[in-house]
Protein backbone atom coordinates (compact mmCIF):
# COMPACT_ATOMS: atom_id res chain seq x y z
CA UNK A 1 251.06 -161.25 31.14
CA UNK A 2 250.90 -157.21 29.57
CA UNK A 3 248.70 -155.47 30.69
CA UNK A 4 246.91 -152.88 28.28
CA UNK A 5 245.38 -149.71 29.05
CA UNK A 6 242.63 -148.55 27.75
CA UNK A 7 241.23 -144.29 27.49
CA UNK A 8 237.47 -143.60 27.85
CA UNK A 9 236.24 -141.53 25.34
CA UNK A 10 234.30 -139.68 28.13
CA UNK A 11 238.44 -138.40 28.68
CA UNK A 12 238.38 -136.55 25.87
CA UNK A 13 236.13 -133.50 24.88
CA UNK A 14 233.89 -133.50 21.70
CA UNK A 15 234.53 -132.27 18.57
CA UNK A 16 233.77 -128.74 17.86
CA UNK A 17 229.40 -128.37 16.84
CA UNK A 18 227.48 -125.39 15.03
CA UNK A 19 224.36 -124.49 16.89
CA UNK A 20 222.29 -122.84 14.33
CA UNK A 21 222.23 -123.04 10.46
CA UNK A 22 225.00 -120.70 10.12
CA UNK A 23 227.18 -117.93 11.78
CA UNK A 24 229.14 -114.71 10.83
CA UNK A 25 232.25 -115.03 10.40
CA UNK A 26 234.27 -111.74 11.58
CA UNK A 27 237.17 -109.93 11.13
CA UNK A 28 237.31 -109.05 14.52
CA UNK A 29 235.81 -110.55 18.06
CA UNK A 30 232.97 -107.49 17.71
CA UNK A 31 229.30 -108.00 16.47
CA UNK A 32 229.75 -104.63 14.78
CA UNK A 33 233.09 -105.33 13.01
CA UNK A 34 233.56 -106.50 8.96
CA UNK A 35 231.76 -110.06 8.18
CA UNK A 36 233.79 -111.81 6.43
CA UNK A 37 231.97 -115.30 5.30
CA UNK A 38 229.69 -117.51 7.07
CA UNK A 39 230.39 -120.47 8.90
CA UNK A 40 227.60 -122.90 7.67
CA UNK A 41 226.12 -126.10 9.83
CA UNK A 42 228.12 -129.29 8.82
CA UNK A 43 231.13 -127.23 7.59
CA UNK A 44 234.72 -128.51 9.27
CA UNK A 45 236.69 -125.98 11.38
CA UNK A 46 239.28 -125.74 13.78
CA UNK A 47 239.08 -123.13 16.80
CA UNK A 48 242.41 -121.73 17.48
CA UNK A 49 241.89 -119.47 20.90
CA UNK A 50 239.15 -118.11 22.62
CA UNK A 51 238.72 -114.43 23.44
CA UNK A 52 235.83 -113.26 25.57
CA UNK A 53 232.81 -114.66 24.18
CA UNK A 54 234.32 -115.17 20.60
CA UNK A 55 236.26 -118.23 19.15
CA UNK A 56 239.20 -117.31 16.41
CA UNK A 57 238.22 -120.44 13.59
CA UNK A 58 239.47 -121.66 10.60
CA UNK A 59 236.73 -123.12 8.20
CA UNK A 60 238.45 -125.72 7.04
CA UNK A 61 235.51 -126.27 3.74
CA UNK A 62 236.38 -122.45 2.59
CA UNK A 63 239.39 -121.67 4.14
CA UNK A 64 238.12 -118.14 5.93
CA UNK A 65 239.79 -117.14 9.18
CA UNK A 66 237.86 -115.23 11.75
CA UNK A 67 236.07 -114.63 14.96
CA UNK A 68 232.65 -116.42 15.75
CA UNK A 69 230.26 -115.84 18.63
CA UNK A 70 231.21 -118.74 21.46
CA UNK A 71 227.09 -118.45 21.39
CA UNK A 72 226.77 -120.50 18.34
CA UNK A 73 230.01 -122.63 18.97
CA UNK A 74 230.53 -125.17 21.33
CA UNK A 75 231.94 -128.37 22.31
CA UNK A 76 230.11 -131.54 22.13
CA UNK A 77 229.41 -132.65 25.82
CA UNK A 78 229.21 -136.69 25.91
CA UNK A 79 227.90 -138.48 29.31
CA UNK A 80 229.69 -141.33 30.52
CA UNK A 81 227.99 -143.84 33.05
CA UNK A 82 229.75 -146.51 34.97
């Protein structure tokens, strides 16, 4: 008889969520450097490394690169009971 294994998804973090409407994208992890798009609700991105308080994304809908407040971007948190 095999025997299969089987992963929780509670194992594996969320996916990467928006908080607000929108955020600056930056050209640098600073609120006072160069915006350089915005990073809209419901838009698909990829965060690459985290600095500080500031996430280096891709927006995978427009293609900008940049720095985002880690205020605004977060990962989903899902609750597993037993």
């Amino acid at each position: 008889m095999a025997t299969s294994f089987v992963t929780s998804s509670c194992d594996d973090p969320g996916p990467w969520l928006i908080g607000t409407k929108g955020v600056t994208i930056r050209s640098k992890p600073s609120a006072k450097s160069t915006a350089v798009g915005i990073l809209y609700k419901g838009h698909r991105f990829t965060v690459h490394k985290t600095r500080g308080n500031w996430r280096y994304i891709t927006d995978r809908t427009t293609g900008v690169k940049g720095w985002v407040s880690s205020a605004y971007v977060y990962r989903d948190v899902r609750m597993c009971l037993d």
